[in-house]
C-alpha atoms as a PDB file:
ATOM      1  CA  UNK A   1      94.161 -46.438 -86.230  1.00  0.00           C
ATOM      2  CA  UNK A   2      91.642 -46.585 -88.910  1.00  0.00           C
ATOM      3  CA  UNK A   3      93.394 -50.190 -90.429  1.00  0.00           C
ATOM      4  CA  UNK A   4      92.917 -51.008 -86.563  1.00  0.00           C
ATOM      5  CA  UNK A   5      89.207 -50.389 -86.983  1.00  0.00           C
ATOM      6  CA  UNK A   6      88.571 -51.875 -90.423  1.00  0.00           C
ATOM      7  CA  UNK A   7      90.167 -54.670 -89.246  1.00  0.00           C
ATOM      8  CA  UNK A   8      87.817 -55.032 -86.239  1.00  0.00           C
ATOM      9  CA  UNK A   9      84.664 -54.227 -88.604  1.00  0.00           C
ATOM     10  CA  UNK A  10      85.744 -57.565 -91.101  1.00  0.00           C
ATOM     11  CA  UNK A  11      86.216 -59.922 -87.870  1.00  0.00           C
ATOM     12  CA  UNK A  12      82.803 -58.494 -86.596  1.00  0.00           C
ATOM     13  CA  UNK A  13      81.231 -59.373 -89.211  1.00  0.00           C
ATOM     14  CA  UNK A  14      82.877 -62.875 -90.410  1.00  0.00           C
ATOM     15  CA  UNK A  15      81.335 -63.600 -86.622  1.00  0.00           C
ATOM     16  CA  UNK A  16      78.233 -62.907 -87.541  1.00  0.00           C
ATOM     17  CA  UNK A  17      77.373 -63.715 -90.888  1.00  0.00           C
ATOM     18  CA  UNK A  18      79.331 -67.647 -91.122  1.00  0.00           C
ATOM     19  CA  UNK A  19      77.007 -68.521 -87.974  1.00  0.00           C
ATOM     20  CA  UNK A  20      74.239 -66.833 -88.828  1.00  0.00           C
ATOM     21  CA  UNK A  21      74.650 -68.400 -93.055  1.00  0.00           C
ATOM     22  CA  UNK A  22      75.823 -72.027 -91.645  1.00  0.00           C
ATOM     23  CA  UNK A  23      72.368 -71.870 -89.544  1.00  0.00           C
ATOM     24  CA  UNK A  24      69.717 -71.066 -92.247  1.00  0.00           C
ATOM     25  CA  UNK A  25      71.203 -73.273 -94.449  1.00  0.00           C
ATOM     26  CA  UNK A  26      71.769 -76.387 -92.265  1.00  0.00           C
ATOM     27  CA  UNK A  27      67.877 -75.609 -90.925  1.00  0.00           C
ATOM     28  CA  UNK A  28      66.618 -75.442 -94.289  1.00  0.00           C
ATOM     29  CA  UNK A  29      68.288 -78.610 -95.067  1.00  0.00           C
ATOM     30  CA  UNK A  30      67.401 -80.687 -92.451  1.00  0.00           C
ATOM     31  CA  UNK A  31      63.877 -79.263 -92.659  1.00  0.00           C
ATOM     32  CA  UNK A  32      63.252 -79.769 -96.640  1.00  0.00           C
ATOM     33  CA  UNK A  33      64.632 -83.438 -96.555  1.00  0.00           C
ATOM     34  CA  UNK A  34      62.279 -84.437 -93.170  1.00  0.00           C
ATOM     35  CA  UNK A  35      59.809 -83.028 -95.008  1.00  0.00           C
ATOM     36  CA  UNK A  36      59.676 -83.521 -98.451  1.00  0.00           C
ATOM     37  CA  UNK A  37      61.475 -85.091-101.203  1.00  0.00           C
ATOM     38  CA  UNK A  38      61.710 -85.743-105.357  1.00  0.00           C
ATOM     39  CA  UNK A  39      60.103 -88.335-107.516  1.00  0.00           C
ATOM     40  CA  UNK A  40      60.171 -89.082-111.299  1.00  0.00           C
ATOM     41  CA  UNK A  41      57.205 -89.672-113.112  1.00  0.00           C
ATOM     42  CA  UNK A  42      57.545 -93.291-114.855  1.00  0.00           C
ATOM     43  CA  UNK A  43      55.243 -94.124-116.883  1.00  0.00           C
ATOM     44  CA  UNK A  44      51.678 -92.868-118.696  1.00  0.00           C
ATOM     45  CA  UNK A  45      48.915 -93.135-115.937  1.00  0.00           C
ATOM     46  CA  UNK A  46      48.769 -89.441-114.850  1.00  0.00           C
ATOM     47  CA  UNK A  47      49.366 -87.699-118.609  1.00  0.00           C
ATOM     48  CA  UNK A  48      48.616 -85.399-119.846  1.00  0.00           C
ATOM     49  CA  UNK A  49      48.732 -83.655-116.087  1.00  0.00           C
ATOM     50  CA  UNK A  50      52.379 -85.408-115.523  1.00  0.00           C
ATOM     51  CA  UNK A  51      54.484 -86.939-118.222  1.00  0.00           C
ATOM     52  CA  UNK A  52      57.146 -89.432-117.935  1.00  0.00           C
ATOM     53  CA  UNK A  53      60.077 -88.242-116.907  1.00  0.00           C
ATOM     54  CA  UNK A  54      58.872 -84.999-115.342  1.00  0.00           C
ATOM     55  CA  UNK A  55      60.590 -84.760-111.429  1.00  0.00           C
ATOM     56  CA  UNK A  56      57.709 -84.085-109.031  1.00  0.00           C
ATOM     57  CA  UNK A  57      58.546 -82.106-105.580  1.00  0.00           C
ATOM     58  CA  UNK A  58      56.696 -84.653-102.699  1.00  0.00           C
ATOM     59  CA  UNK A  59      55.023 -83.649 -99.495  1.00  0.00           C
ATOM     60  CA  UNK A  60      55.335 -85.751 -97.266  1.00  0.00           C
ATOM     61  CA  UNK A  61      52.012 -86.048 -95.167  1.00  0.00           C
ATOM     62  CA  UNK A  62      50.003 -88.881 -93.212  1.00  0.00           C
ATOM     63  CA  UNK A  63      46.785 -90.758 -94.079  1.00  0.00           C
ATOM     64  CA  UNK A  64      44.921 -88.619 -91.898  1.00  0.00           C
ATOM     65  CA  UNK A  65      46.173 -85.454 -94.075  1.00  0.00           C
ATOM     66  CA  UNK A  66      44.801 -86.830 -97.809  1.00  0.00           C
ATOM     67  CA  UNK A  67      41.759 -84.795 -99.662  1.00  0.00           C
ATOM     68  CA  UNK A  68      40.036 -85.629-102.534  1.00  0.00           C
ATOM     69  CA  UNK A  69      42.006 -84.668-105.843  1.00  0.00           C
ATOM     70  CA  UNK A  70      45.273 -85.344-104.057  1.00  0.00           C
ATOM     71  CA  UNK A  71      47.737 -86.734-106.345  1.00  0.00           C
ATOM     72  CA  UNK A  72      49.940 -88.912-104.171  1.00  0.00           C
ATOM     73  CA  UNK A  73      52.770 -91.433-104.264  1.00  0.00           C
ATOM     74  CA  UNK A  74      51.641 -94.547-102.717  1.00  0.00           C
ATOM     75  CA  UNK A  75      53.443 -97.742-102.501  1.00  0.00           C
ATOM     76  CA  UNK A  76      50.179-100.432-103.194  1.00  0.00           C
ATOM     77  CA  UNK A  77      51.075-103.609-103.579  1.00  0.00           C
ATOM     78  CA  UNK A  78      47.555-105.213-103.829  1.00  0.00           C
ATOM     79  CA  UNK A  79      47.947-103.242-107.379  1.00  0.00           C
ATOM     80  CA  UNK A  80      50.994-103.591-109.138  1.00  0.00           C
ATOM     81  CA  UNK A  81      54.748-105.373-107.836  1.00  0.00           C
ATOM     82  CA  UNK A  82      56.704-103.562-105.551  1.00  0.00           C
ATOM     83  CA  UNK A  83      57.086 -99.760-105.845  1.00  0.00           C
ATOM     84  CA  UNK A  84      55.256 -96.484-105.320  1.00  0.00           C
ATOM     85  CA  UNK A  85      52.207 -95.495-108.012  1.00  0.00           C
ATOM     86  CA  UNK A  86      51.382 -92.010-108.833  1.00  0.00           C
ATOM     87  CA  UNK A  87      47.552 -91.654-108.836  1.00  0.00           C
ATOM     88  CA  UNK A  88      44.784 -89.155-107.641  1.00  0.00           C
ATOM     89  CA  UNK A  89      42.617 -89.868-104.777  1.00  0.00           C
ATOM     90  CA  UNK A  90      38.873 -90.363-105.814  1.00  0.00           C
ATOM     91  CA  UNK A  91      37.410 -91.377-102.524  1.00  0.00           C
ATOM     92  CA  UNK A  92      38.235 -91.999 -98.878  1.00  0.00           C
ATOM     93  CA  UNK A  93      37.604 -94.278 -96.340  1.00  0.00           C
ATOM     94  CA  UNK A  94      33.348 -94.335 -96.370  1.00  0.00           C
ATOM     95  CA  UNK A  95      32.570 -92.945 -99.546  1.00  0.00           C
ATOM     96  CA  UNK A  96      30.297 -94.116-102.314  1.00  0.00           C
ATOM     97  CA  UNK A  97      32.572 -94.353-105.946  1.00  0.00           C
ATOM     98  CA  UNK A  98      30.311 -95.114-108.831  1.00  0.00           C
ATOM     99  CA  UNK A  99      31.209 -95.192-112.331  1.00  0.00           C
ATOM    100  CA  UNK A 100      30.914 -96.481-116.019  1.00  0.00           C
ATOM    101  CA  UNK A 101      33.831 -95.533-118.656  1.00  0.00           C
ATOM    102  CA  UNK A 102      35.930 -93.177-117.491  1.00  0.00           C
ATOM    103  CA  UNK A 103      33.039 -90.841-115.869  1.00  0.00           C
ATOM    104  CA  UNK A 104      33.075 -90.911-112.119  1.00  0.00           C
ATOM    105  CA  UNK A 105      30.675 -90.014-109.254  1.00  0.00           C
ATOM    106  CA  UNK A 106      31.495 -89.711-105.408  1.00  0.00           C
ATOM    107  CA  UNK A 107      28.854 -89.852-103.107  1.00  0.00           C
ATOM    108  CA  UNK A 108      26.046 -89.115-105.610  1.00  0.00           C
ATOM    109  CA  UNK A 109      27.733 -86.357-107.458  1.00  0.00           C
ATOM    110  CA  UNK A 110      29.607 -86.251-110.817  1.00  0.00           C
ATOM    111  CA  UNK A 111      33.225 -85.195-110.173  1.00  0.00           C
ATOM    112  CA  UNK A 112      34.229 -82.728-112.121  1.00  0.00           C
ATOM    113  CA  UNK A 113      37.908 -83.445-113.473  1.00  0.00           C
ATOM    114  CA  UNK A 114      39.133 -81.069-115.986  1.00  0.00           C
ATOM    115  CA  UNK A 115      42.474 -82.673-115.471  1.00  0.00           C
ATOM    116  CA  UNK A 116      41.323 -86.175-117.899  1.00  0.00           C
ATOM    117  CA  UNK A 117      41.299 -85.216-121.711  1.00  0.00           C
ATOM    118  CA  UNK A 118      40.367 -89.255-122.395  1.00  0.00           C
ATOM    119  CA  UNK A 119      36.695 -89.248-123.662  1.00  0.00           C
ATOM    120  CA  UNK A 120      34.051 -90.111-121.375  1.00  0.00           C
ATOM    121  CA  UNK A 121      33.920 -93.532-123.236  1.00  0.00           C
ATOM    122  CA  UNK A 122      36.231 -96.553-122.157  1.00  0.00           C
ATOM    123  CA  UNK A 123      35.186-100.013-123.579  1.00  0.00           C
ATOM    124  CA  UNK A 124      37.545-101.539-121.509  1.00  0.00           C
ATOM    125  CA  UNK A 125      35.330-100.474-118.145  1.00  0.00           C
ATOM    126  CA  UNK A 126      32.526-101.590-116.919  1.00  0.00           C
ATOM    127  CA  UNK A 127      29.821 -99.852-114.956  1.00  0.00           C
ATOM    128  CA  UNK A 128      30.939-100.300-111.192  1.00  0.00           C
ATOM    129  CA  UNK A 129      29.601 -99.285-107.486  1.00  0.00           C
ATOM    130  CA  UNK A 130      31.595 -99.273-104.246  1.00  0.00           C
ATOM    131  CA  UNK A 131      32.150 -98.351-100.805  1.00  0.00           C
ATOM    132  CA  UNK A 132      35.678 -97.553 -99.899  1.00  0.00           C
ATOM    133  CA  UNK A 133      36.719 -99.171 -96.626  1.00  0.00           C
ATOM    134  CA  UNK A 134      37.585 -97.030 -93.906  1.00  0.00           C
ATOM    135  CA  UNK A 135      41.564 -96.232 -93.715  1.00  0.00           C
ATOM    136  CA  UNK A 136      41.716 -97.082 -97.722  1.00  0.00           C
ATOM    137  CA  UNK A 137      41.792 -94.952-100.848  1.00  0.00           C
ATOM    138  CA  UNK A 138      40.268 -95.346-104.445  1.00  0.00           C
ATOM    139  CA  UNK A 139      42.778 -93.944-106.736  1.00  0.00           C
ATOM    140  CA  UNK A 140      42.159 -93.271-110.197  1.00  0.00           C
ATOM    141  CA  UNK A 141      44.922 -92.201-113.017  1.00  0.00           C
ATOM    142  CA  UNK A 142      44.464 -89.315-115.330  1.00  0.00           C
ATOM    143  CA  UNK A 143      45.081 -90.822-118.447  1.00  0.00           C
ATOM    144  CA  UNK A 144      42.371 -93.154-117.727  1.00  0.00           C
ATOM    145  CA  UNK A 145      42.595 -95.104-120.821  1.00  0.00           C
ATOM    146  CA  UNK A 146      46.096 -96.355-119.850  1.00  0.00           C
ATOM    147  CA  UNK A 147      46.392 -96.471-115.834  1.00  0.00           C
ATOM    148  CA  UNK A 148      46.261 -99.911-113.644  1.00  0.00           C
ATOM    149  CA  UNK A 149      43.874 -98.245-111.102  1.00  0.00           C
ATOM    150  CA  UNK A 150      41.710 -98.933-108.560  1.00  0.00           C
ATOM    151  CA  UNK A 151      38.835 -99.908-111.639  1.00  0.00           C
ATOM    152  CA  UNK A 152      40.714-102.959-112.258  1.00  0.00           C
ATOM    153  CA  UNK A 153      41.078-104.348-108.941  1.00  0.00           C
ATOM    154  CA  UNK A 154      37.268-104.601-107.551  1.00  0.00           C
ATOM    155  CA  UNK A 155      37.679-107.866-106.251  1.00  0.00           C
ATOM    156  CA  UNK A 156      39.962-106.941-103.792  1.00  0.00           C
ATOM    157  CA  UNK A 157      38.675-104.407-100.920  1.00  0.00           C
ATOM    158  CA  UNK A 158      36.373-102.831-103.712  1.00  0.00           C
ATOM    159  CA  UNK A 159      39.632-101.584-106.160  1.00  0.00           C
ATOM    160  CA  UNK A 160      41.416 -99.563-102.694  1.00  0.00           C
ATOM    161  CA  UNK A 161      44.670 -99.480-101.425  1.00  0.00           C
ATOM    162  CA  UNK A 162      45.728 -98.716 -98.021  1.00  0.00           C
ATOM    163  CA  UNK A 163      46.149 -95.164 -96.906  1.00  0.00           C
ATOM    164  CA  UNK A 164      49.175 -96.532 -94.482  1.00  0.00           C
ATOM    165  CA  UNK A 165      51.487 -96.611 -98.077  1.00  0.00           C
ATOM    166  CA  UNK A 166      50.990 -93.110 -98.899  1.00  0.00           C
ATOM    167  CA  UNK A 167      54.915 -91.774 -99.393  1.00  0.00           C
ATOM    168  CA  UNK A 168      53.620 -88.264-100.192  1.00  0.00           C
ATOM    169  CA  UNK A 169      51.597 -85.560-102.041  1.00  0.00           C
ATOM    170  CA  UNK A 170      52.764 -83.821-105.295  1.00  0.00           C
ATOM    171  CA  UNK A 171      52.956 -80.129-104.347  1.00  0.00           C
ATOM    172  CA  UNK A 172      51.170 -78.425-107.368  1.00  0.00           C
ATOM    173  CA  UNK A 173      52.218 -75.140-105.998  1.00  0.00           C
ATOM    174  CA  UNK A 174      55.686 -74.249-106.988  1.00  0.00           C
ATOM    175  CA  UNK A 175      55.516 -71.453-103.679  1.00  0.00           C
ATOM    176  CA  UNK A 176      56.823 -73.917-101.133  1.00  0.00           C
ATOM    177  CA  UNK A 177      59.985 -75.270-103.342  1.00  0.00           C
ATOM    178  CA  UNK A 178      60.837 -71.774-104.617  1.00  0.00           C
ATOM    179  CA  UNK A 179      61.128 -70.561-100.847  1.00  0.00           C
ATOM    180  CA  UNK A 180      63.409 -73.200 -99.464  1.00  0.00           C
ATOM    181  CA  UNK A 181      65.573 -72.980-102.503  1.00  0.00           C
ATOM    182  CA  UNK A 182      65.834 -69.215-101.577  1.00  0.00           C
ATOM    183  CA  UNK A 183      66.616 -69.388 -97.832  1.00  0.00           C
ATOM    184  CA  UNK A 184      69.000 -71.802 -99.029  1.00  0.00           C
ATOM    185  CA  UNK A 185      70.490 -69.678-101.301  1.00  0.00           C
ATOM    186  CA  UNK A 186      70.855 -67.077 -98.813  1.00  0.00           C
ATOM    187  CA  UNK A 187      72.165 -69.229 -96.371  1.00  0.00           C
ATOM    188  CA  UNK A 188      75.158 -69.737 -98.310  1.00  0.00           C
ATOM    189  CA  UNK A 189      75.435 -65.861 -99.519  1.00  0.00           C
ATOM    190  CA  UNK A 190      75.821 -65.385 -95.776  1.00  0.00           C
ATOM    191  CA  UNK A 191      78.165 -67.826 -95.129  1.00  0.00           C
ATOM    192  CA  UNK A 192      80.280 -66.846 -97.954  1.00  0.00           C
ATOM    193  CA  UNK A 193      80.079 -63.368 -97.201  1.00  0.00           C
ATOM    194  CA  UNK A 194      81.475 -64.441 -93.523  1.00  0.00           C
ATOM    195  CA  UNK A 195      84.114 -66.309 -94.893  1.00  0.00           C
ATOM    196  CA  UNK A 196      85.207 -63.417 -96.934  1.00  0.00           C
ATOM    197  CA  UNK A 197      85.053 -60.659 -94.474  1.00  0.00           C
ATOM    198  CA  UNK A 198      87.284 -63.083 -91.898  1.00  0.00           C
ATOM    199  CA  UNK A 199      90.074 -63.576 -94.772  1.00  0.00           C
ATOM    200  CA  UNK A 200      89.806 -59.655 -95.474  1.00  0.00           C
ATOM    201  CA  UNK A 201      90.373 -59.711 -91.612  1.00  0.00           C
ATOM    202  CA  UNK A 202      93.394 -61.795 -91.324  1.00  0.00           C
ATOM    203  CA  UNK A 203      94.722 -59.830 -94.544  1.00  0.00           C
ATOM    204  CA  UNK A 204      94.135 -56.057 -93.209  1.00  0.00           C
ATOM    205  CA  UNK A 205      96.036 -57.428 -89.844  1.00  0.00           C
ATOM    206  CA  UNK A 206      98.837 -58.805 -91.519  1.00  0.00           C
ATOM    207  CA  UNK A 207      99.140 -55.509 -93.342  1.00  0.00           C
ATOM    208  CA  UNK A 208      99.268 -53.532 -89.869  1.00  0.00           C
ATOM    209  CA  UNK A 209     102.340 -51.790 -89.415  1.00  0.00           C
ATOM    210  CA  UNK A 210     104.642 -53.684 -87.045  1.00  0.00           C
ATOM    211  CA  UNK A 211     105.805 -51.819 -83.878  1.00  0.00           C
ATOM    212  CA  UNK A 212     109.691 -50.544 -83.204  1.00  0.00           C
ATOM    213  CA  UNK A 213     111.540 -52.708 -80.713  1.00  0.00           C
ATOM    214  CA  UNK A 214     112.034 -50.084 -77.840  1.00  0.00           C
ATOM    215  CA  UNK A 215     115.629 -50.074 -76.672  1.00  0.00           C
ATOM    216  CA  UNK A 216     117.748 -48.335 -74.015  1.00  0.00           C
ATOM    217  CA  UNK A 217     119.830 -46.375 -74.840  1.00  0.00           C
END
């Protein structure tokens, strides 16, 4: 009787746990590749904030969702040949980017950017004054002594790129990642933990005593 029971507790279980385990980790999956994905940092325009070769967790997000100080990958080919850049937004569609060097003001006010260790001076830039066209971006590199940016491309919509090729948003908080890779995790405990109990099942059965054939006598 009590093999009869234990037997009916492991299949219980196995019918809970694989569906339950196959669920939260199919759901997690779906939702973490809809909604974000992984980039590699290549080359020297963000340092020393990202480095090259660093793997970067993206949002994805759309051009209405960018802020100020967003660091974003953004496909811009009025910049650079084909492929996605890896700069932080500086302005948005109607606002007033001045600056000389690598010092930069938004709408009147200096911003402050403890993220760029260059010094304030850059030979290499001149003093410049714009107003970013609406549905564009001014994007700016942190290592600004060594970043094809939106400084070097005046001529052409005042140095923006259009907010349509944003890909995604680096996730500076590591909160988000470490939670799907959890409920991922667990979504496999339980689904290996179901698997288990149903082969402990189909063992305790097979080790039930078999009935005597009744007979006449």
């Amino acid at each position: 009787m009590q093999q009869r029971r234990a037997v009916g507790r492991w299949s219980g279980a196995a019918r809970v746990l694989v569906p339950l385990g196959l669920t939260l980790l199919v759901g997690t999956t779906v939702y973490t590749l809809a909604n974000y994905g992984m980039a590699r940092v290549m080359g020297d325009s963000m340092r020393p904030t990202y480095r090259q070769g660093d793997r970067l967790f993206i949002e994805r997000i759309d051009a209405g969702e960018i802020r100020r100080g967003d660091v974003l990958l953004i496909e811009a080919p009025e910049h650079t040949r084909p492929g996605p850049l890896l700069l932080r937004v500086i302005g948005t569609g109607d606002d007033h980017v001045t600056g000389e060097g690598n010092r930069v003001s938004v709408n009147g006010k200096p911003v402050d950017e403890p993220y760029v260790t260059d010094s304030e001076e850059n030979l290499t830039v001149g003093p410049y004054d714009v107003t970013v066209p609406d549905g564009r971006l001014f994007l700016l590199g942190d290592h600004r002594d060594n970043a094809n940016d939106s400084r070097f491309h005046l001529g052409e919509q005042s140095g923006s790129v259009a907010a349509s090729g944003v890909q995604g948003r680096v996730l500076e908080d590591s909160t988000v990642p470490a939670v799907l890779a959890t409920l991922e995790g667990l979504g496999i405990v339980l689904t290996l933990a179901g698997v288990g109990s149903y082969v402990a099942g189909r063992r305790a059965r097979q080790s039930l005593p078999t009935a005597a054939p009744w007979s006449a006598a």
